[in-house]
Protein backbone atom coordinates (compact mmCIF):
# COMPACT_ATOMS: atom_id res chain seq x y z
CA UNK A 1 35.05 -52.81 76.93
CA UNK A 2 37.92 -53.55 79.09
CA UNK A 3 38.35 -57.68 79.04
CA UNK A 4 40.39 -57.93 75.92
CA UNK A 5 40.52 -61.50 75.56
CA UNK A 6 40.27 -63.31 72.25
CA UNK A 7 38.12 -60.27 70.98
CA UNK A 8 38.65 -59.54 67.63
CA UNK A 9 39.64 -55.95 66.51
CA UNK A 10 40.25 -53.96 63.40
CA UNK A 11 42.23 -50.91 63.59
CA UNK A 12 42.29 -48.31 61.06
CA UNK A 13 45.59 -45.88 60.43
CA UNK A 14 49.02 -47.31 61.14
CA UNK A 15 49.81 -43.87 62.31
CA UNK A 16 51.18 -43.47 65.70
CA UNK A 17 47.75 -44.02 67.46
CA UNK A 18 46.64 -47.40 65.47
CA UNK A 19 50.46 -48.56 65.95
CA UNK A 20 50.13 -47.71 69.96
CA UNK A 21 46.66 -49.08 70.62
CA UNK A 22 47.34 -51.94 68.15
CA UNK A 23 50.78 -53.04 71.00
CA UNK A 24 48.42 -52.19 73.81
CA UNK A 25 45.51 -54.62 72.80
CA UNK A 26 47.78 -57.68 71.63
CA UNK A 27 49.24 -57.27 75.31
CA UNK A 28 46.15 -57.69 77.17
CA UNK A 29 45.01 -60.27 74.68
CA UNK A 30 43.15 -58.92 71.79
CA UNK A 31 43.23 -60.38 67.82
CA UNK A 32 44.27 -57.33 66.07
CA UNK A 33 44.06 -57.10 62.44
CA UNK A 34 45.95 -53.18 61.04
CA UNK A 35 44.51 -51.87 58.02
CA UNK A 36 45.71 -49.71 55.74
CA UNK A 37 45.43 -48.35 52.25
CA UNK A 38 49.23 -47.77 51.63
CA UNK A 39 51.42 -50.02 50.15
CA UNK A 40 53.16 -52.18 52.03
CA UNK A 41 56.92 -50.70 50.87
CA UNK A 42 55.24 -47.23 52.55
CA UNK A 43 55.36 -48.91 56.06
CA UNK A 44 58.43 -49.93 56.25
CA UNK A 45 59.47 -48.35 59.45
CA UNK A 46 55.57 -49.11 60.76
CA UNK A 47 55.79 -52.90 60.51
CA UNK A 48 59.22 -52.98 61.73
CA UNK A 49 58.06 -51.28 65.22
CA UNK A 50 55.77 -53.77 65.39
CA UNK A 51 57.77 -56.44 64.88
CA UNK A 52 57.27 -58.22 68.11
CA UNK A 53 53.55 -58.02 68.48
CA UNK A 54 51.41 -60.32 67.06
CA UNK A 55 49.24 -57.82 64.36
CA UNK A 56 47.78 -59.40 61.14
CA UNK A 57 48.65 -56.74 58.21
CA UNK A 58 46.29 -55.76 55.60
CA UNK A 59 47.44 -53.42 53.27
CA UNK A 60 46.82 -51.57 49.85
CA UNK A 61 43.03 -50.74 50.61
CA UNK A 62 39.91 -50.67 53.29
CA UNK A 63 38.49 -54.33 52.42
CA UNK A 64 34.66 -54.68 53.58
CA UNK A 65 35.30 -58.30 54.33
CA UNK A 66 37.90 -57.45 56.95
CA UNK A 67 34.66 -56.58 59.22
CA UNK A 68 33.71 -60.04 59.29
CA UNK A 69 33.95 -61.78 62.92
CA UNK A 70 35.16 -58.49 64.11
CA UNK A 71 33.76 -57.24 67.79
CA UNK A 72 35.07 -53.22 67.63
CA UNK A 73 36.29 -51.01 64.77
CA UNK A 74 39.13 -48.42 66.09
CA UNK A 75 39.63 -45.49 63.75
CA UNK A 76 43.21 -43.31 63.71
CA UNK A 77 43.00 -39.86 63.80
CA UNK A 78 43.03 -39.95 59.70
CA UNK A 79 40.22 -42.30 59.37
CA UNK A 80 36.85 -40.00 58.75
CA UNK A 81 33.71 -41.68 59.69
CA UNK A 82 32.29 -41.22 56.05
CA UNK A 83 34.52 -44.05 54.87
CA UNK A 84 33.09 -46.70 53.36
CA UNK A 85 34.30 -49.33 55.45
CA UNK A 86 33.28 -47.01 58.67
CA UNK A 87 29.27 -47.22 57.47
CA UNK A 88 29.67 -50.48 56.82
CA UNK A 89 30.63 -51.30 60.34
CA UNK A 90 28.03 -48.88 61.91
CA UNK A 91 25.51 -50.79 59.69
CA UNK A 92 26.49 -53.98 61.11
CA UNK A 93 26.13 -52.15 64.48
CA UNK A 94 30.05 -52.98 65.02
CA UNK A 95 30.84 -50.44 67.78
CA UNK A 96 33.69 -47.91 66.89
CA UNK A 97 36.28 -46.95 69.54
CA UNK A 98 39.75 -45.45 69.53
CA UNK A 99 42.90 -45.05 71.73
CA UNK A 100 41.98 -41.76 73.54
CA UNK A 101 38.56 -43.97 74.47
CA UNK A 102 40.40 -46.67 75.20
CA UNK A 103 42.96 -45.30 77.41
CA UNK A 104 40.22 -43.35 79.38
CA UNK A 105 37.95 -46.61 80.01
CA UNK A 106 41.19 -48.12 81.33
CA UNK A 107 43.31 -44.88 82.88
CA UNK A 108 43.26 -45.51 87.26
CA UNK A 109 43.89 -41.63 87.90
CA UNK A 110 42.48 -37.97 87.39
CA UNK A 111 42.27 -37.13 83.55
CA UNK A 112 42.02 -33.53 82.16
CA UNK A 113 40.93 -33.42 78.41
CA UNK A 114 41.97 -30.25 76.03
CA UNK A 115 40.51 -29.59 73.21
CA UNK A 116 39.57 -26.40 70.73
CA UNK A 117 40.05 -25.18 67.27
CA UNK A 118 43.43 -23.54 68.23
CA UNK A 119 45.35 -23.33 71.08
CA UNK A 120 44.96 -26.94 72.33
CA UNK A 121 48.95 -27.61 72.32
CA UNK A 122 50.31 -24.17 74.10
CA UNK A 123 47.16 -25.09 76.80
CA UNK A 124 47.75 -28.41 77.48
CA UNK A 125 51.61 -28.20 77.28
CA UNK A 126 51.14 -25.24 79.72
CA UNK A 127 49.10 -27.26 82.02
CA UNK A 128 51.58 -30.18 81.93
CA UNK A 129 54.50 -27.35 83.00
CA UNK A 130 52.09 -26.52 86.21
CA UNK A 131 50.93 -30.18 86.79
CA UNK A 132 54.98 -31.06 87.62
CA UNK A 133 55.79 -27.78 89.28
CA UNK A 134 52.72 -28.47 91.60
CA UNK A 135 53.32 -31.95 91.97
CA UNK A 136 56.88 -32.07 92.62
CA UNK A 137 56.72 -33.42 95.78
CA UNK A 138 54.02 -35.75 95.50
CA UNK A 139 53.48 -39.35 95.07
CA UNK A 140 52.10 -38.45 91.90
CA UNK A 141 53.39 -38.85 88.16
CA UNK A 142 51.97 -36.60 85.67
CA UNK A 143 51.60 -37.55 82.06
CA UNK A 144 50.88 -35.29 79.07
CA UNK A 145 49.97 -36.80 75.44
CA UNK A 146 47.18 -37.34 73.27
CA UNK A 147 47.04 -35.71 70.10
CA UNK A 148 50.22 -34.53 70.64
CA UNK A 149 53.80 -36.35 72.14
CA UNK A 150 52.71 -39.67 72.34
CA UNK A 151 49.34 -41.76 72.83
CA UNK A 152 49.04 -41.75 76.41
CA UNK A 153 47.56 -45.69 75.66
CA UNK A 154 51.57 -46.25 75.22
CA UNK A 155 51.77 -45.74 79.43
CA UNK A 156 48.10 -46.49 81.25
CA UNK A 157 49.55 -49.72 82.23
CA UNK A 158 52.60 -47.84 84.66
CA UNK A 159 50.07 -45.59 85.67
CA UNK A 160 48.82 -44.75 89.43
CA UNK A 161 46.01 -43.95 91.14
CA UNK A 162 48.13 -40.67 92.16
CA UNK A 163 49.20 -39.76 88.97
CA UNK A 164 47.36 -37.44 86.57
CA UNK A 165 47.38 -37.61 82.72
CA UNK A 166 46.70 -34.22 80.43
CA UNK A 167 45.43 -34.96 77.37
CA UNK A 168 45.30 -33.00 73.96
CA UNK A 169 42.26 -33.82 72.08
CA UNK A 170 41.04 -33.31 68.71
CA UNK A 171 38.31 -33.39 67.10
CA UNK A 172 38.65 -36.42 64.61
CA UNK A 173 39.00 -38.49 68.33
CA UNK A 174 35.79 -36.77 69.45
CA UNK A 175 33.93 -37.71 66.62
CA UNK A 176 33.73 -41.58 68.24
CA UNK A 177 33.76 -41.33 71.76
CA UNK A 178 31.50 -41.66 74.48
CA UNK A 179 33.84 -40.93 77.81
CA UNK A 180 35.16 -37.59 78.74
CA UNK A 181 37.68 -36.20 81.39
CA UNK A 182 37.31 -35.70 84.90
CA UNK A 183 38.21 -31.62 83.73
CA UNK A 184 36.82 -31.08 80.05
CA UNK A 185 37.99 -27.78 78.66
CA UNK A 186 36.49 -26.26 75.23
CA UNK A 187 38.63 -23.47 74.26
CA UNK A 188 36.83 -22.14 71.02
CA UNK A 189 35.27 -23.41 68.25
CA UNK A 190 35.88 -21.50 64.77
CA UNK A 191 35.87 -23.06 61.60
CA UNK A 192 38.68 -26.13 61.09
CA UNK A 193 38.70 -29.11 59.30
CA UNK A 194 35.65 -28.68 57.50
CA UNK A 195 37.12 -30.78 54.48
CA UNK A 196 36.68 -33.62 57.48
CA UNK A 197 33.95 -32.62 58.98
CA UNK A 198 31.67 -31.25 56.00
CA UNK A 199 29.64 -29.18 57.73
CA UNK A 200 30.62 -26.52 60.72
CA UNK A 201 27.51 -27.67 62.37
CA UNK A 202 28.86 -31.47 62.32
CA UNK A 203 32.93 -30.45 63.42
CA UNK A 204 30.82 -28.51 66.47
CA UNK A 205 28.81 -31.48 67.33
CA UNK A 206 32.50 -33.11 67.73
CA UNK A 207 33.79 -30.50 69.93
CA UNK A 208 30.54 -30.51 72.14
CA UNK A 209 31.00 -34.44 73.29
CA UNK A 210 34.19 -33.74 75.46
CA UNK A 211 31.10 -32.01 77.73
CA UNK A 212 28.45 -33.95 76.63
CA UNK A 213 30.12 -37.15 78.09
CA UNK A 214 31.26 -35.80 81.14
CA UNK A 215 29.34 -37.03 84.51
CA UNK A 216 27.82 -35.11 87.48
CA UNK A 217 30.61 -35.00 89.65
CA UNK A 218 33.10 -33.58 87.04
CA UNK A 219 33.58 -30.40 86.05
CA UNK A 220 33.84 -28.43 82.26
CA UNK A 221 35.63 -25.24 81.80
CA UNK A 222 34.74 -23.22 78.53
CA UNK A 223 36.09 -19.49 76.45
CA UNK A 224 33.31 -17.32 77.63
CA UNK A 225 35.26 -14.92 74.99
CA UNK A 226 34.38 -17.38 71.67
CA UNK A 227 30.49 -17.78 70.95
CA UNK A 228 31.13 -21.46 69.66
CA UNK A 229 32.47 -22.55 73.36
CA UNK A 230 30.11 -20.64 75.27
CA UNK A 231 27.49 -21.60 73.26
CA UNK A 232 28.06 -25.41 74.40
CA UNK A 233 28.28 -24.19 78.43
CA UNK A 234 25.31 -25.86 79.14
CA UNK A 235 26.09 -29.10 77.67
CA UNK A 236 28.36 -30.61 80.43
CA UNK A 237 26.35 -32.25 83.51
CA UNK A 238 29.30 -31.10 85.69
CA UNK A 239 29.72 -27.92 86.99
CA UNK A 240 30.66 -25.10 84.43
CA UNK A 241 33.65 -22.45 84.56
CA UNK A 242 35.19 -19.61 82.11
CA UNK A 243 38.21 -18.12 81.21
CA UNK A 244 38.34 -14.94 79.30
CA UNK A 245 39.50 -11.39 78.83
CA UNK A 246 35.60 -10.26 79.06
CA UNK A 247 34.42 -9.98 82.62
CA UNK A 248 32.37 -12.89 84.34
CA UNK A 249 28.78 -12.50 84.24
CA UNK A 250 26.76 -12.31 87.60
CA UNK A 251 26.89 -15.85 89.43
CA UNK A 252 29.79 -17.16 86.85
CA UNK A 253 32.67 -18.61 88.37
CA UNK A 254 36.25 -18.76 86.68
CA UNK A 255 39.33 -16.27 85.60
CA UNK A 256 39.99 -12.90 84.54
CA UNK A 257 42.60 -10.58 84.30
CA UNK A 258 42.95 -7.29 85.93
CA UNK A 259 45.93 -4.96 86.25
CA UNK A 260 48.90 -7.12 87.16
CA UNK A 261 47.34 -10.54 87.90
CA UNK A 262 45.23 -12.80 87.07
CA UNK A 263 42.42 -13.95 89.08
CA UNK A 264 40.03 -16.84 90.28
CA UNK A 265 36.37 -15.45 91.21
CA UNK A 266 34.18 -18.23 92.66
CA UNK A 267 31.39 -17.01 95.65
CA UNK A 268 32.26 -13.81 95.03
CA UNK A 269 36.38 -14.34 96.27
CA UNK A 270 38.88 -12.90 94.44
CA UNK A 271 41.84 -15.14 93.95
CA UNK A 272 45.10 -14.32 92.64
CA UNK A 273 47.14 -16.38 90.88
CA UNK A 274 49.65 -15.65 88.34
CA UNK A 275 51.58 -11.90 87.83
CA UNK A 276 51.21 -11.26 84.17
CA UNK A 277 54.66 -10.38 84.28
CA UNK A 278 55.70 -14.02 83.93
CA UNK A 279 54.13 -14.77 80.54
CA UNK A 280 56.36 -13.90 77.95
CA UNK A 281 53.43 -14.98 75.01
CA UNK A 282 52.75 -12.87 72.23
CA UNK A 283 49.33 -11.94 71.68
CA UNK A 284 45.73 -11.72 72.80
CA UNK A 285 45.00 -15.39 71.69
CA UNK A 286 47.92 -16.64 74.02
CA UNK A 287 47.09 -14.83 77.28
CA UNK A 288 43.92 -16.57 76.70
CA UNK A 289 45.51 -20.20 76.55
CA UNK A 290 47.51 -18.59 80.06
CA UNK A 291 43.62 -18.39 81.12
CA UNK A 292 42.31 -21.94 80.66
CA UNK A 293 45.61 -23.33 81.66
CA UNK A 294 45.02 -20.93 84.83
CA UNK A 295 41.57 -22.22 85.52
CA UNK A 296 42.41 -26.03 84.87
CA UNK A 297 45.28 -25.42 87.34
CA UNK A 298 43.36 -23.54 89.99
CA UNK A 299 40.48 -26.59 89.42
CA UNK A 300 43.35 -29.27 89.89
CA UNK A 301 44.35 -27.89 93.37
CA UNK A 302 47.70 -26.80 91.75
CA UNK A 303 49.06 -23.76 94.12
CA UNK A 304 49.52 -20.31 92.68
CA UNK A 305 53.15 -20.68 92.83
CA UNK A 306 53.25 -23.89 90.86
CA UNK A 307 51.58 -21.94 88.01
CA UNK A 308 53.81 -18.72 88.38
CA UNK A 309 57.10 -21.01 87.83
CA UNK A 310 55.72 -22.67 84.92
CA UNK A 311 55.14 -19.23 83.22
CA UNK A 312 58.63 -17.79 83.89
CA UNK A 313 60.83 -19.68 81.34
CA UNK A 314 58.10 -20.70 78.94
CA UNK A 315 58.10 -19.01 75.82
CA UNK A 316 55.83 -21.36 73.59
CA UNK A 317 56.10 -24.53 71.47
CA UNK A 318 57.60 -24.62 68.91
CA UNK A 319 56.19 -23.74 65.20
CA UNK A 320 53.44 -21.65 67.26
CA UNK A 321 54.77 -17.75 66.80
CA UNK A 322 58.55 -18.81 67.36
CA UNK A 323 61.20 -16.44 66.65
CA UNK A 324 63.14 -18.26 64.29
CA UNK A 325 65.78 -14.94 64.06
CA UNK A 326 66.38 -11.12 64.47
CA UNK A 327 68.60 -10.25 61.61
CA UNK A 328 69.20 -6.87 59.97
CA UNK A 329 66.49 -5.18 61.99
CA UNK A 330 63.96 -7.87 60.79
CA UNK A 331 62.17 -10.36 63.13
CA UNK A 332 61.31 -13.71 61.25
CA UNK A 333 58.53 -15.89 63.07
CA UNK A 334 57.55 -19.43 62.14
CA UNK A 335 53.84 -20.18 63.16
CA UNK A 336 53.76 -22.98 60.67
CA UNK A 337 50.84 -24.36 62.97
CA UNK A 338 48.28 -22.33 61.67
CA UNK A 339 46.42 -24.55 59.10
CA UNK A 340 43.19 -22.05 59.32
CA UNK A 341 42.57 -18.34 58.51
CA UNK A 342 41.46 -17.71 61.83
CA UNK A 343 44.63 -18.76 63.55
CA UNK A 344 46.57 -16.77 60.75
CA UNK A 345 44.35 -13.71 61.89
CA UNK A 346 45.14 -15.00 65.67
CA UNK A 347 48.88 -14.20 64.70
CA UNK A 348 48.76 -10.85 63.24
CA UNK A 349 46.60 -9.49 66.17
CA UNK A 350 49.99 -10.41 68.18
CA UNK A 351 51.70 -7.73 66.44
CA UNK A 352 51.97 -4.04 66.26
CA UNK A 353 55.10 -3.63 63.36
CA UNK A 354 54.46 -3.61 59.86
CA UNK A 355 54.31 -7.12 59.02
CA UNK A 356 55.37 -9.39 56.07
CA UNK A 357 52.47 -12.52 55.94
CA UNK A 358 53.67 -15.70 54.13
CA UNK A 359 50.28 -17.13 53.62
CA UNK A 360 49.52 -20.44 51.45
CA UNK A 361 49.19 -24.48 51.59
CA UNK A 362 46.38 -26.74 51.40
CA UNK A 363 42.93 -25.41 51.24
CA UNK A 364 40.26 -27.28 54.20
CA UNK A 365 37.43 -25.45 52.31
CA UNK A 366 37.31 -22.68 54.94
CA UNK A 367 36.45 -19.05 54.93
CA UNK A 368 39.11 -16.72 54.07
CA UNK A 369 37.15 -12.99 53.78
CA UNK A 370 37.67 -12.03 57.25
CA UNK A 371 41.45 -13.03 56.86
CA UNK A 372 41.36 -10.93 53.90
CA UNK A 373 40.33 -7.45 55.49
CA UNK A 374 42.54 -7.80 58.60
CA UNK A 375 45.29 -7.87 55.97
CA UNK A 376 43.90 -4.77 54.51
CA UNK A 377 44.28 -3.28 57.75
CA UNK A 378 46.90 -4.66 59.46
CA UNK A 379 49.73 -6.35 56.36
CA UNK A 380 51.87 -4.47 54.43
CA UNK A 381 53.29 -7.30 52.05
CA UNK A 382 51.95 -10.57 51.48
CA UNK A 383 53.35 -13.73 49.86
CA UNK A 384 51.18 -16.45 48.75
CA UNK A 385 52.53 -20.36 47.80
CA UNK A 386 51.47 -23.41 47.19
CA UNK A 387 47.84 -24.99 46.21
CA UNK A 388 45.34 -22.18 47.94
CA UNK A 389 47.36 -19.36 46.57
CA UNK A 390 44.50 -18.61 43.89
CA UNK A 391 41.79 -18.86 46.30
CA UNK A 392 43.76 -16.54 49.49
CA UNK A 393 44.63 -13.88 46.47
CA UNK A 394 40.88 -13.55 45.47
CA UNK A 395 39.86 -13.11 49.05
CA UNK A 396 42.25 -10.49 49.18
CA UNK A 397 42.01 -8.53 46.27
CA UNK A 398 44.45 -6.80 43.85
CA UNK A 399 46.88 -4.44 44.86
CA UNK A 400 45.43 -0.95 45.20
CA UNK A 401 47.48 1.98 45.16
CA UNK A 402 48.20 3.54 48.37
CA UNK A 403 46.81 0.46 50.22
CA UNK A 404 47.63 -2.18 51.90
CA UNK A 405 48.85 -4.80 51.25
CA UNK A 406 51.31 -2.41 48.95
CA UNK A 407 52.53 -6.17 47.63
CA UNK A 408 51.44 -9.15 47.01
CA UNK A 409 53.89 -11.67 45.34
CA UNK A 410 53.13 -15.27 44.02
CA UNK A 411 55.34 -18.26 44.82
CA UNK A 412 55.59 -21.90 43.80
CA UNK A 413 56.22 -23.10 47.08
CA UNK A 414 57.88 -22.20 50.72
CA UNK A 415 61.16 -22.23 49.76
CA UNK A 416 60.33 -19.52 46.64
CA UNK A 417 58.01 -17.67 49.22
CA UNK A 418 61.07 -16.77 51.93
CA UNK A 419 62.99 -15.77 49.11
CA UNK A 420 60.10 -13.48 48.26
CA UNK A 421 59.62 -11.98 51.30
CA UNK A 422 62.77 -11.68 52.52
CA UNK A 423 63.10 -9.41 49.19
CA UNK A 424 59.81 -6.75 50.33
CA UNK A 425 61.20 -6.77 54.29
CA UNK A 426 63.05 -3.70 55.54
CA UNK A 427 64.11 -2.97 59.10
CA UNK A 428 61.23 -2.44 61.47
CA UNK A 429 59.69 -5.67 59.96
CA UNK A 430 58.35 -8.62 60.94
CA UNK A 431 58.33 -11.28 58.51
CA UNK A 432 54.96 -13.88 59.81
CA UNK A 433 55.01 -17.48 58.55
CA UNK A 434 51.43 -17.62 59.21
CA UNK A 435 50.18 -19.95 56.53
CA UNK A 436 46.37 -20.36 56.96
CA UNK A 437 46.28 -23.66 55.28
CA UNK A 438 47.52 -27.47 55.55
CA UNK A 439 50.83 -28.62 54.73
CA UNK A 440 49.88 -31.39 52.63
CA UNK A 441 50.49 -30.20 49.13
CA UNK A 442 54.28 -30.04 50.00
CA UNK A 443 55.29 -31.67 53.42
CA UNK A 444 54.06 -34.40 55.16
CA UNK A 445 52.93 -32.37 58.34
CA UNK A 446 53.39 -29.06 60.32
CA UNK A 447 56.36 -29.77 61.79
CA UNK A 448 57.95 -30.83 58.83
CA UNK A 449 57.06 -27.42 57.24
CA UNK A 450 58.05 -25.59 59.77
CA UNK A 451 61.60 -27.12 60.00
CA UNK A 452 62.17 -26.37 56.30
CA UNK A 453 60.69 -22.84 57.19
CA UNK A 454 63.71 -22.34 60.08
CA UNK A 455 66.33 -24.11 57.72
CA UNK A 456 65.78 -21.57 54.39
CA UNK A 457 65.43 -18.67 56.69
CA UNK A 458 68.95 -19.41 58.39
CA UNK A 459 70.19 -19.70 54.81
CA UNK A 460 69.51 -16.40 53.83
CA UNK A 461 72.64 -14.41 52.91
């Protein structure tokens, strides 16, 4: 659908991605109706950025009626597709949409699409670094959004057919669309979200339509390193390439690293392109992001160079294994980003010093027995807080004498649990903010978490 005249919409979530599509289809001459079930008093500061645009408000609740008349449903990245008001639509055979769709039906340039159960922001901000290295000279604008920064639906109108736009995307935005990217990248696929999703079979299925919905002439780069992303290689129609530490398989094409550099095999040519000695990420699951960004980049035509400076002064995003401090011999790192045992796991593998682990949060009804012997192995103290304490200390166990963890102390919340730790750490030390679970039973996101994370730890006498 891209003639947006007097058709009627209903978007769902006045987060940042129903507020930007919901300006973007008033312009070009939609009737857009924003639902949602807060109070009005809770979107305040929503309403009042929309001030100018002519949106009809419905608040307080998801009203069945408000799918009367209407020609597409567009869900925000909160919006599951189990909601009532969702079946009702799909009953009524009211087609569902969203900004990333949007934006991609209407975007004039080259589009690269991100997307994984971890890594997606270091990737695609990665990629974004190399995109404007190698295109500094060109005609060419690059944009970067999506899931994170800003809906890229906020710009398609300034963009060119020069320019190239990097998108972050998750899989709550999968789960409705039927368009991919020109480069589709699958990362991994471990379990996440499965309080959205349900099932890991279902969350899957939403990773697998970045490459299902790609066309001929485009091409899909996948972990051959994960089994989930692998697993989907054969999905895309395009043509297929892996990153990973593993080597390439007979007749693959994609990177590796060896020695110094890393490298680009496709018919049998051996391509460098980056010295290893310009990433200054910690761990195993980082030089993979380095990888796909690698692959994307050699894919996009950007020159080896391009990629190299990118690398040199990039030392991660933030609230993704960032060194909040050094302080009395002990290292504190915030990696407030990991809302799932596997990233959690992801973090410690980055480390070779006895570690502190800070786990806790908001249960998403995922596994945490794998999580639980790598800390027998690997974690000297831990400190649990907040709602999935109970549940992360049974997957643990007790405290057994003479093994790890030698601790394990129980906190209210994150502001308790720094205290705690900073109590157990000694010199040598890292203290890992690793949580393992959602923010949601104390903050209102990640970021949010993480800031409070950097503020106590500063505060420590």
């Amino acid at each position: 659908m891209t003639n947006w005249n007097n058709k009627n919409v209903l978007i769902l979530g006045a987060a940042r991605q129903g507020l930007a599509l919901a300006r973007y289809l008033v312009k070009h001459g939609a009737k857009v109706t924003l639902n949602d079930k807060r109070m009005p008093h809770e979107l305040k500061e929503e309403q009042e950025s929309l001030k100018d645009v002519d949106v009809e408000w419905m608040l307080g609740a998801h009203f069945s009626s408000l799918l009367k008349g209407k020609d597409l449903v567009c869900l925000s990245g909160g919006i599951p597709l189990n909601l009532p008001l969702v079946r009702d639509a799909q009953r009524r055979k009211i087609p569902l949409s969203n900004d990333t769709q949007i934006f991609l039906e209407a975007a004039p340039c080259r589009t690269i699409g991100i997307t994984g159960s971890a890594g997606k922001t270091t990737t695609t901000t990665l990629v974004g670094r190399m995109a404007k290295e190698a295109m500094r000279k060109s005609k060419g604008k690059v944009w970067v959004g999506g899931n994170i920064g800003d809906p890229l639906i906020n710009y398609v109108d300034e963009m060119k057919e020069d320019d190239l736009a990097i998108l972050e995307i998750s899989s709550f935005q999968l789960d409705q669309m039927t368009l991919s990217t020109n480069i589709a990248t699958l990362l991994n696929v471990t379990p996440n979200h499965l309080d959205r999703h349900g099932t890991m079979k279902a969350y899957a299925a939403a990773k697998a339509r970045l490459l299902e919905n790609q066309k001929a002439e485009d091409m899909a780069i996948v972990g051959r390193d994960d089994e989930g992303a692998r697993s989907m290689r054969s999905l895309s129609p395009g043509k297929v390439f892996t990153f990973g530490i593993k080597p390439l398989a007979a007749g693959d094409s994609g990177t590796y690293p060896l020695d110094d550099y890393i490298y680009f095999r496709d018919n049998r040519m051996d391509i460098p392109l980056i010295s290893t000695s310009s990433i200054h990420l910690r761990g195993t699951h980082n030089l993979l992001n380095v990888l796909a960004a690698a692959t994307i980049g050699f894919l996009s035509g950007f020159p080896s160079n391009a990629m190299d400076a990118a690398l040199i002064d990039f030392y991660g995003v933030e609230h993704r294994l960032e060194l909040v401090q050094k302080r009395n011999g002990i290292a504190w790192y915030n990696d407030s980003i990991a809302t799932a045992p596997e990233r959690s796991m992801a973090a410690i593998r980055a480390f070779d010093e006895p570690i502190v682990l800070m786990l806790g949060g908001r249960d998403k009804k995922l596994p945490w027995g794998k999580l639980g012997e790598l800390i027998r192995q690997r974690v000297d103290h831990v400190v649990l807080f907040g709602e999935a304490a109970q549940k992360i200390a049974k997957a643990v166990g007790g405290s057994r004498a003479g093994e790890r963890p030698y601790t394990i102390s129980h906190c209210i919340g994150l502001e308790d649990a720094v205290a705690a730790a900073a109590k157990v750490a000694e010199e040598g030390d890292v203290v890992l903010f690793s949580p393992g679970g959602t923010s949601f039973d104390e903050f209102k996101d990640f970021a949010e978490r993480g800031e409070k994370f950097r503020e106590w730890v500063h505060k420590l006498s």
